[in-house]
N, C-alpha and C. Protein backbone atom coordinates (compact mmCIF):
# COMPACT_ATOMS: atom_id res chain seq x y z
N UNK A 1 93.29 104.94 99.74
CA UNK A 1 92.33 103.91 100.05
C UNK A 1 93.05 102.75 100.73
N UNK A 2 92.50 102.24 101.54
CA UNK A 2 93.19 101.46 102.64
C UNK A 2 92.78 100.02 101.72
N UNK A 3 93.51 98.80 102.69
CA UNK A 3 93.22 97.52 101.42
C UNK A 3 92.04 97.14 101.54
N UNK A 4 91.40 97.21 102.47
CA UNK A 4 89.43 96.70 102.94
C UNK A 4 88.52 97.27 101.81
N UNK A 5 88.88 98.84 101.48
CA UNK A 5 88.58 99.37 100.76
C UNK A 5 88.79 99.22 99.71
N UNK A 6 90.18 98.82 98.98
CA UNK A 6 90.37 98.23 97.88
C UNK A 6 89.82 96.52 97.60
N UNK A 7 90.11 95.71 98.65
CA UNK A 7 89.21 95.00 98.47
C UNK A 7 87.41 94.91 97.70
N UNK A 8 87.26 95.39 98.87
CA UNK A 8 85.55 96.02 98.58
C UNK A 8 86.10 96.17 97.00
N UNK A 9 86.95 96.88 96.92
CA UNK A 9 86.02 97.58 95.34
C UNK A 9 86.23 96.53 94.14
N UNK A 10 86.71 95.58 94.16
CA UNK A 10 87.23 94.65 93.87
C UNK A 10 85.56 93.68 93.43
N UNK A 11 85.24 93.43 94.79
CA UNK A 11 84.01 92.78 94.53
C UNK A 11 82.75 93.81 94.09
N UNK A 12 82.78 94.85 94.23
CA UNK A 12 82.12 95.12 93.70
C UNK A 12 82.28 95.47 92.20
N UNK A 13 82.85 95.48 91.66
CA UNK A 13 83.13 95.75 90.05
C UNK A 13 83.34 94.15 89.87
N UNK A 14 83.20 92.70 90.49
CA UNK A 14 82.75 91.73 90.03
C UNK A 14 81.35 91.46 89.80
N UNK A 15 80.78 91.95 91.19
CA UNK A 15 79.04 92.17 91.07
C UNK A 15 78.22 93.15 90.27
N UNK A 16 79.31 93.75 89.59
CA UNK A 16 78.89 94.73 88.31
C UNK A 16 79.06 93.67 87.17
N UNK A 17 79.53 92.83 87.13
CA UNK A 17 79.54 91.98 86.16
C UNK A 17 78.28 91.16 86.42
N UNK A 18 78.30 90.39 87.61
CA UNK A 18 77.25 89.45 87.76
C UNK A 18 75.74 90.28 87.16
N UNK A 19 75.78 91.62 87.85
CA UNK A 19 74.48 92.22 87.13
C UNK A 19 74.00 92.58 85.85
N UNK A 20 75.16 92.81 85.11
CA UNK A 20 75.15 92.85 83.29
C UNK A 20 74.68 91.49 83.33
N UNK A 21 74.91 90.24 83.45
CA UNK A 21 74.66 88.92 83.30
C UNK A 21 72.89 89.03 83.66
N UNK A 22 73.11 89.23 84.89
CA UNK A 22 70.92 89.39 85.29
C UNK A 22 70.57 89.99 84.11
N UNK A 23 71.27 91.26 83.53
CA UNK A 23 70.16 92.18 82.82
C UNK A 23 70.03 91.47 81.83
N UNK A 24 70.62 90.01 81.30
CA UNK A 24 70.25 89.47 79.76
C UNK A 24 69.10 88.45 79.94
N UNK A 25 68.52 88.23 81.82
CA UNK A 25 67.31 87.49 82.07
C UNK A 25 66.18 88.11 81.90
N UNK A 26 64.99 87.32 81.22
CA UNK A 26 63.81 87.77 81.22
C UNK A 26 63.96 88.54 82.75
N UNK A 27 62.65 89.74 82.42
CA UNK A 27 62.14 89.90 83.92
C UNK A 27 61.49 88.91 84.90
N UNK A 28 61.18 88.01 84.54
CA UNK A 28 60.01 86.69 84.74
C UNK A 28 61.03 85.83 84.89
N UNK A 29 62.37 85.50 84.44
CA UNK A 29 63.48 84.52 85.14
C UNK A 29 64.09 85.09 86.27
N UNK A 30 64.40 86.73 86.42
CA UNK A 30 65.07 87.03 87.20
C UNK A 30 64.38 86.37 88.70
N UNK A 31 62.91 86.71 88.01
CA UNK A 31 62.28 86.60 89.68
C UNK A 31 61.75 85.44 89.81
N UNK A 32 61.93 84.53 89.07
CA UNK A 32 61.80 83.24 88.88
C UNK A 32 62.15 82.34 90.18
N UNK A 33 61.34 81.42 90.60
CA UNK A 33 61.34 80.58 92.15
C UNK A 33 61.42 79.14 91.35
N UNK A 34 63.27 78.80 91.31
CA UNK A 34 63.70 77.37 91.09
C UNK A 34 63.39 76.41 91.99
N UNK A 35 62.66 75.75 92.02
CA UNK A 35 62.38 74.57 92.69
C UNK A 35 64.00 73.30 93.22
N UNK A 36 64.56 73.04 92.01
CA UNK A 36 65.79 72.39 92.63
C UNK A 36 66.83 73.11 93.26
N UNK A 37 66.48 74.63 93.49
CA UNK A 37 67.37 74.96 94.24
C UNK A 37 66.59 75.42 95.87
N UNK A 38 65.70 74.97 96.07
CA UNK A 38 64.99 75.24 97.29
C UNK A 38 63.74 75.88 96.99
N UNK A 39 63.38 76.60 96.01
CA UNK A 39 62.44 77.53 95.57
C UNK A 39 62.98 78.32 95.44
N UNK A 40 64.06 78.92 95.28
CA UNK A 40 64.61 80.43 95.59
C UNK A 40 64.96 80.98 93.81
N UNK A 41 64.87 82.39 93.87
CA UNK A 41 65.07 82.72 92.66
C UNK A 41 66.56 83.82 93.02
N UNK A 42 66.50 84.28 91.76
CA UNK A 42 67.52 85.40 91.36
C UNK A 42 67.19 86.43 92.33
N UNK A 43 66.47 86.97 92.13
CA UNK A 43 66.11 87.98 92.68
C UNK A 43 66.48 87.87 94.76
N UNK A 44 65.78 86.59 95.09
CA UNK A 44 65.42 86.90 96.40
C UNK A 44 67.06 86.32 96.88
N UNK A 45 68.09 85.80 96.32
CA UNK A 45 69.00 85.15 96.04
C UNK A 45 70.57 86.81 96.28
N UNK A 46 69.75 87.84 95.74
CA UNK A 46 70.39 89.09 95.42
C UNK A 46 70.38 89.77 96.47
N UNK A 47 68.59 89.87 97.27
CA UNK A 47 68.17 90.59 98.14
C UNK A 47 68.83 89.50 100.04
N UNK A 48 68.93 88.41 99.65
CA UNK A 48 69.43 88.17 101.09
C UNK A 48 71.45 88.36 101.14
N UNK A 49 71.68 88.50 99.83
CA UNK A 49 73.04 88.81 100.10
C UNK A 49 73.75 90.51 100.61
N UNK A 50 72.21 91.48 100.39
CA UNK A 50 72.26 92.60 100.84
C UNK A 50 72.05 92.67 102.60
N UNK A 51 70.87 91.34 102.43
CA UNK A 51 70.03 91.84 104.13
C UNK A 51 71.74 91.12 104.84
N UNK A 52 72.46 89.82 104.28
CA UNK A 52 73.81 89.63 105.38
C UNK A 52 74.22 91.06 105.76
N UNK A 53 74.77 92.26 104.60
CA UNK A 53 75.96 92.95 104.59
C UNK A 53 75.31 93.76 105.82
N UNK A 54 73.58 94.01 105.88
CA UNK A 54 72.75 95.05 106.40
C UNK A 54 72.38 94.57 107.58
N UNK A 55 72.43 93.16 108.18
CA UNK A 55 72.66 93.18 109.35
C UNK A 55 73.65 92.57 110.07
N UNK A 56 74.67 91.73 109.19
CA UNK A 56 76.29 91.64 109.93
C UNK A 56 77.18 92.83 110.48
N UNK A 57 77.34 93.87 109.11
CA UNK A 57 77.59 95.07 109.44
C UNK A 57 76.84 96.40 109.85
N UNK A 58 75.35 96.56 109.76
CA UNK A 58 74.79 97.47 109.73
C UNK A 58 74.34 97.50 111.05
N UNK A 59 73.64 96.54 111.71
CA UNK A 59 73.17 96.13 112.80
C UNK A 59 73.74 95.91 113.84
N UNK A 60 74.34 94.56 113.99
CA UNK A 60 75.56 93.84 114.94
C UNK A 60 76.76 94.93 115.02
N UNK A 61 76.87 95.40 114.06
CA UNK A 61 78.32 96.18 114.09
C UNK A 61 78.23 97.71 114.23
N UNK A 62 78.05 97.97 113.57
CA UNK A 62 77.52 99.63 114.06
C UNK A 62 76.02 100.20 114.64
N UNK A 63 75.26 99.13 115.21
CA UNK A 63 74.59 98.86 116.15
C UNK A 63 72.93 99.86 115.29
N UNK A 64 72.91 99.96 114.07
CA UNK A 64 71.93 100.57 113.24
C UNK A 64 70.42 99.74 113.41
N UNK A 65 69.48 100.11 113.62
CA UNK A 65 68.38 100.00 112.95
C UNK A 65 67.97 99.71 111.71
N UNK A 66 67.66 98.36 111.25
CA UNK A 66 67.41 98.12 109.52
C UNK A 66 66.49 97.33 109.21
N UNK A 67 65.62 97.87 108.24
CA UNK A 67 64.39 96.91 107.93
C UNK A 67 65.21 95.74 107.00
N UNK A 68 64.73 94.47 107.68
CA UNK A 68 64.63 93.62 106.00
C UNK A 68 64.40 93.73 105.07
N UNK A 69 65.32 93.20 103.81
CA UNK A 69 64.53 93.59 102.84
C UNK A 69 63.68 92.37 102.19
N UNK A 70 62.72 93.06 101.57
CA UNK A 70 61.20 92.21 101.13
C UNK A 70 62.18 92.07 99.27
N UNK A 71 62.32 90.71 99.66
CA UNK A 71 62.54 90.64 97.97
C UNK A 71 61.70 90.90 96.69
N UNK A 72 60.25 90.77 97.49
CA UNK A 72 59.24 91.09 96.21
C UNK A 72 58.97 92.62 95.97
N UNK A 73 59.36 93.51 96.89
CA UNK A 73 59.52 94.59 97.19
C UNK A 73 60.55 95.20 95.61
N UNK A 74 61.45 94.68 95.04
CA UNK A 74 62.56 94.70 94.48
C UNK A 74 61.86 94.18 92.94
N UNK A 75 61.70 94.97 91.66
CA UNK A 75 61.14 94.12 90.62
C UNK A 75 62.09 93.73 89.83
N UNK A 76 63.03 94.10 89.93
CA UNK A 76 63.86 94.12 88.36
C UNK A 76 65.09 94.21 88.95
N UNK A 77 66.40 94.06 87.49
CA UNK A 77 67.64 94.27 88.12
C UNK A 77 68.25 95.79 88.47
N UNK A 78 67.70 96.44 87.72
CA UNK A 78 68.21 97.64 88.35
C UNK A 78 67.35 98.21 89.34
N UNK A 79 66.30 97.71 90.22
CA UNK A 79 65.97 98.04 91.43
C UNK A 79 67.03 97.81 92.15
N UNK A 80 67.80 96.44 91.73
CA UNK A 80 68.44 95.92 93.01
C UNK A 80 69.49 96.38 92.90
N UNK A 81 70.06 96.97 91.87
CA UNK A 81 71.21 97.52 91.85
C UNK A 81 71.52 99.27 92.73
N UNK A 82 70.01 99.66 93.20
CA UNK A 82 69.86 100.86 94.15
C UNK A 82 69.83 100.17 95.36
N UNK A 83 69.33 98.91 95.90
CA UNK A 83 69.80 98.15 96.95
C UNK A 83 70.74 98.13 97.04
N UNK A 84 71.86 98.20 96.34
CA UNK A 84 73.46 97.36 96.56
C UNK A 84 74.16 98.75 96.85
N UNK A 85 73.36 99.84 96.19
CA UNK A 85 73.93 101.32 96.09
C UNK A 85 74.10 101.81 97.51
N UNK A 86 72.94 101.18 98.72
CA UNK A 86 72.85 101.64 99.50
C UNK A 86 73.42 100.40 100.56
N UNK A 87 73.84 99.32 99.97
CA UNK A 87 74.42 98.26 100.94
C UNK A 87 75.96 98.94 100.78
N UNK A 88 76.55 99.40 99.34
CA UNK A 88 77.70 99.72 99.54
C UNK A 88 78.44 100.74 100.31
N UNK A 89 77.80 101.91 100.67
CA UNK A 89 77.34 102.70 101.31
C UNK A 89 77.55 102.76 102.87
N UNK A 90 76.67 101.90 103.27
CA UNK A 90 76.80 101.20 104.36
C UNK A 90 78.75 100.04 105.21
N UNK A 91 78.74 99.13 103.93
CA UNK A 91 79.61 98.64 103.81
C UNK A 91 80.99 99.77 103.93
N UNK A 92 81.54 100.81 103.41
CA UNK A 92 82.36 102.32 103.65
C UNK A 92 81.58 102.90 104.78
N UNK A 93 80.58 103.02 105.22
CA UNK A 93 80.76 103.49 106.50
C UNK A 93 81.21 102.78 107.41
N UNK A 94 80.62 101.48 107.40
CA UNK A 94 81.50 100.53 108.20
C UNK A 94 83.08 100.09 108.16
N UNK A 95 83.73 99.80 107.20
CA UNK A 95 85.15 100.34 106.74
C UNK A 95 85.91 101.50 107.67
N UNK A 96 84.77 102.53 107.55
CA UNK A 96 85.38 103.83 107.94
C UNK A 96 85.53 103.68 109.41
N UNK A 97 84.68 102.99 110.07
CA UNK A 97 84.07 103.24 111.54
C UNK A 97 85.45 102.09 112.32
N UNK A 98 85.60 100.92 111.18
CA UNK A 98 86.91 100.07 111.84
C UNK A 98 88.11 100.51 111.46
N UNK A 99 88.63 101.23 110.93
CA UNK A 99 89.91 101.25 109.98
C UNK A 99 90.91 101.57 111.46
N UNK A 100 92.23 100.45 111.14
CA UNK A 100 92.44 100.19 112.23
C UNK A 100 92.41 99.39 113.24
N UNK A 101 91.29 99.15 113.42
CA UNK A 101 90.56 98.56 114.58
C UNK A 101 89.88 96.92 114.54
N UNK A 102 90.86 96.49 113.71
CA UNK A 102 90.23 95.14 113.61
C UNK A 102 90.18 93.96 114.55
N UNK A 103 90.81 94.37 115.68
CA UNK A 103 90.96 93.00 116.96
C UNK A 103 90.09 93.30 117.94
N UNK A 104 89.09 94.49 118.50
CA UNK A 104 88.28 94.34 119.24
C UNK A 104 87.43 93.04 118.47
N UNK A 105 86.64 92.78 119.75
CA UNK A 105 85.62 91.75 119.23
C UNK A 105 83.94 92.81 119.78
N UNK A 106 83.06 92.22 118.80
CA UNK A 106 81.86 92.61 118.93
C UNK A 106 80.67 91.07 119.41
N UNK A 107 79.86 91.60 120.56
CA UNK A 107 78.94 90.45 120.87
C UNK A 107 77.88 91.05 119.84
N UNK A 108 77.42 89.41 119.11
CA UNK A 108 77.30 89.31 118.20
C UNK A 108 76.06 87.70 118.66
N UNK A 109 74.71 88.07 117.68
CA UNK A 109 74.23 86.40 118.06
C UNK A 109 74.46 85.72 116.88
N UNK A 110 74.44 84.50 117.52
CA UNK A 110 74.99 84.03 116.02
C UNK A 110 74.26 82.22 116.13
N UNK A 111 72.86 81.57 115.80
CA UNK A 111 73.16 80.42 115.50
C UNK A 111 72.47 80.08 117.11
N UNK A 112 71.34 81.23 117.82
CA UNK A 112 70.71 80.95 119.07
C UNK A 112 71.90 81.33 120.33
N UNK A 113 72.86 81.77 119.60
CA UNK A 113 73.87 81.60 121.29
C UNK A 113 74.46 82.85 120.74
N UNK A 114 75.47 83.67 122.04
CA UNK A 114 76.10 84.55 121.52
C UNK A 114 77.77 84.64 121.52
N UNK A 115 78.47 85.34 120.72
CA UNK A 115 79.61 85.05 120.68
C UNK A 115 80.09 86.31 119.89
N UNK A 116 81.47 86.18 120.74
CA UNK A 116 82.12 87.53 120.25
C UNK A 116 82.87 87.11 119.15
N UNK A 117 82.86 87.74 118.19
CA UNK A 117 83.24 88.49 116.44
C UNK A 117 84.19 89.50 116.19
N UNK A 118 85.17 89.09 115.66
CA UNK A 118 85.80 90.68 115.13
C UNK A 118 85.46 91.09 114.09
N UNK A 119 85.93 92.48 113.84
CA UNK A 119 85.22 92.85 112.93
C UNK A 119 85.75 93.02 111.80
N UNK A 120 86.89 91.80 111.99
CA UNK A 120 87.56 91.52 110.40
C UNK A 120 86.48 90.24 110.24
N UNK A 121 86.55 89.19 111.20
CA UNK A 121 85.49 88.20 111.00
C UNK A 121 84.30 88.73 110.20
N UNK A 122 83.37 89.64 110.67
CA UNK A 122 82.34 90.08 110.15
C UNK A 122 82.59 90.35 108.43
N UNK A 123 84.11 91.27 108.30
CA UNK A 123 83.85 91.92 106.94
C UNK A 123 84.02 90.31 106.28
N UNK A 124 84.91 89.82 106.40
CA UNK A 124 84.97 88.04 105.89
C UNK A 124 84.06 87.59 105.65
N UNK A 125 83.23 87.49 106.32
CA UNK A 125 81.88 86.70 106.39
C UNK A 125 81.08 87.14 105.56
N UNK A 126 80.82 88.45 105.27
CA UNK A 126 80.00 89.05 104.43
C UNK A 126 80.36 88.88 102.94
N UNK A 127 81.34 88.84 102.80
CA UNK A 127 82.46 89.01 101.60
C UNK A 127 82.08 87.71 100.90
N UNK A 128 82.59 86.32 101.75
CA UNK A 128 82.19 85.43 101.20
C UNK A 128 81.10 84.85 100.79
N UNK A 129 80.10 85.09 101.79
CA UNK A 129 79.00 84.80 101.72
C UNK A 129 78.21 85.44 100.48
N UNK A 130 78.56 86.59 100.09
CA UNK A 130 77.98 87.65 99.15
C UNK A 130 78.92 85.99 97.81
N UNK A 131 79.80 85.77 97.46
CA UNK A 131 80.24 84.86 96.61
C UNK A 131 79.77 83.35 96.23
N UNK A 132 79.45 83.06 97.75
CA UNK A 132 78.77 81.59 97.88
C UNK A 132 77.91 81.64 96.55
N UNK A 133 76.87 83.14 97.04
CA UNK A 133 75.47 82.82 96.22
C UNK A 133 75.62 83.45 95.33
N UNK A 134 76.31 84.06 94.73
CA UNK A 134 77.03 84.28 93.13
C UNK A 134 77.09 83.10 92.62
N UNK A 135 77.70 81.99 93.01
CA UNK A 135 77.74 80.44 92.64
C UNK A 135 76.37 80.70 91.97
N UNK A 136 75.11 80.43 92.97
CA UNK A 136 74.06 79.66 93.27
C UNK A 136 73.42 80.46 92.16
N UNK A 137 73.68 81.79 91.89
CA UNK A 137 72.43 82.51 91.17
C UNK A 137 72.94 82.23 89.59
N UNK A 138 74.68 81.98 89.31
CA UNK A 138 74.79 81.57 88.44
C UNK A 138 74.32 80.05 87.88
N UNK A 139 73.88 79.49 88.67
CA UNK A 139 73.60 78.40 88.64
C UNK A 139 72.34 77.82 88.35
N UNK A 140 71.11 78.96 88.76
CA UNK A 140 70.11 79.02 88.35
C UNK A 140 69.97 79.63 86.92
N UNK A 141 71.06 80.36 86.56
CA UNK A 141 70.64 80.87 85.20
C UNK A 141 70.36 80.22 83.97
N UNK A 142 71.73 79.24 84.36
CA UNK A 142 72.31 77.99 83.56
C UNK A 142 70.58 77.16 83.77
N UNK A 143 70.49 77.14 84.60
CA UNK A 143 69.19 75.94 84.46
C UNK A 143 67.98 76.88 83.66
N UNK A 144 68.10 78.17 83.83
CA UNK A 144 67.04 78.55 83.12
C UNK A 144 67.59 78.92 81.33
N UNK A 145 68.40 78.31 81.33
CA UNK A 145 69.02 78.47 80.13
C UNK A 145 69.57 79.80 79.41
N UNK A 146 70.36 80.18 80.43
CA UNK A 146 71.16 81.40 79.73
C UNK A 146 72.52 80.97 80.15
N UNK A 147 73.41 81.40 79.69
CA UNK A 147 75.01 81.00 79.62
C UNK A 147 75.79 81.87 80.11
N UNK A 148 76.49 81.82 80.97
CA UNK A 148 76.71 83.17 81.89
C UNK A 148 78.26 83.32 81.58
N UNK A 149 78.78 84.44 81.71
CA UNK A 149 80.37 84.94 80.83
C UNK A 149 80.78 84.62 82.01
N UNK A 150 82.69 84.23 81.94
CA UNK A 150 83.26 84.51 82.74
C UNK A 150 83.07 85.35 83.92
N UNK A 151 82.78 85.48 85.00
CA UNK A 151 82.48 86.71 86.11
C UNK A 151 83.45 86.02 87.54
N UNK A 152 84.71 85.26 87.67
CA UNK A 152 85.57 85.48 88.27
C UNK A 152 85.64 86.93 88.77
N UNK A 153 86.85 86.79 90.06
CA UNK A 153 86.79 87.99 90.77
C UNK A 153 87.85 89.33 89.56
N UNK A 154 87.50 90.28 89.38
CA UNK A 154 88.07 90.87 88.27
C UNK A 154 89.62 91.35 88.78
N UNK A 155 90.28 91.47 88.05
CA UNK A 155 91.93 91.89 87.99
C UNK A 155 91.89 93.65 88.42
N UNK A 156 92.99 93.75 89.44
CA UNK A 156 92.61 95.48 89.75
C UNK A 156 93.14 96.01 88.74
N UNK A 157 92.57 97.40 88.64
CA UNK A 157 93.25 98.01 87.24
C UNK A 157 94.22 98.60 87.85
């Protein structure tokens, strides 16, 4: 396994944590629309950190066809955890498709204008961004009053 790949797996056996944490929310908090955080809940909070990976990498980068996803579409946490099944998925094919190949650049829109991206940029971008709102969803939990465990990035075994 190359390090992108070890990476990856890295966050994802953190976001296996973050989701044990969802599963101790009501169903009715998960999908819960916080007002001090914009309106946004858990749920739709889960589902735009899939639609980044699905159209930074899925789209822009290996040039795929992909519906958005409809967060209300998604009821519960282990719906979304067959979302992530198929973002990860995606995420190793894309892996597979650069390995190697990280200094071409890809035109890419970004922000109304266009601009070329590599496609280490891209995996970066996704990576973090998928963390930002790990913050944010932990953050809503706390306000809905659940207490969320340690879920730092986990130690490789």
């Amino acid at each position: 396994m190359g390090v992108f790949e070890n990476q990856y797996e890295l966050i994802r056996r953190t976001r296996e944590l973050l989701f044990r944490y969802c599963e101790t929310l009501s169903p009715a908090d998960y999908i819960k629309e916080v007002e001090a955080l914009g309106g946004v809940s858990i749920r739709n909070l889960h589902a735009h950190v899939a639609d980044c990976y699905r159209v930074w990498l899925g789209s822009r980068a290996l040039g795929k066809s992909l519906p958005k996803i409809a967060p209300e579409s998604v009821g519960n946490v282990q719906e979304m955890r067959e979302v992530f099944k198929k973002t990860d998925a995606l995420v190793y094919e894309f892996l597979n498709e650069f390995k190697n190949k990280w200094d071409p650049d890809i035109q890419a829109s970004w922000q109304s204008e266009s601009q070329e991206l590599t496609e280490l940029w891209l995996f970066t971008h996704t990576i973090t961004h998928e963390f930002h709102h790990r913050g944010q969803i932990v953050k809503i939990g706390r306000q809905l009053g659940y207490t969320p465990p340690k879920i730092n990035l986990v130690k490789p075994k």
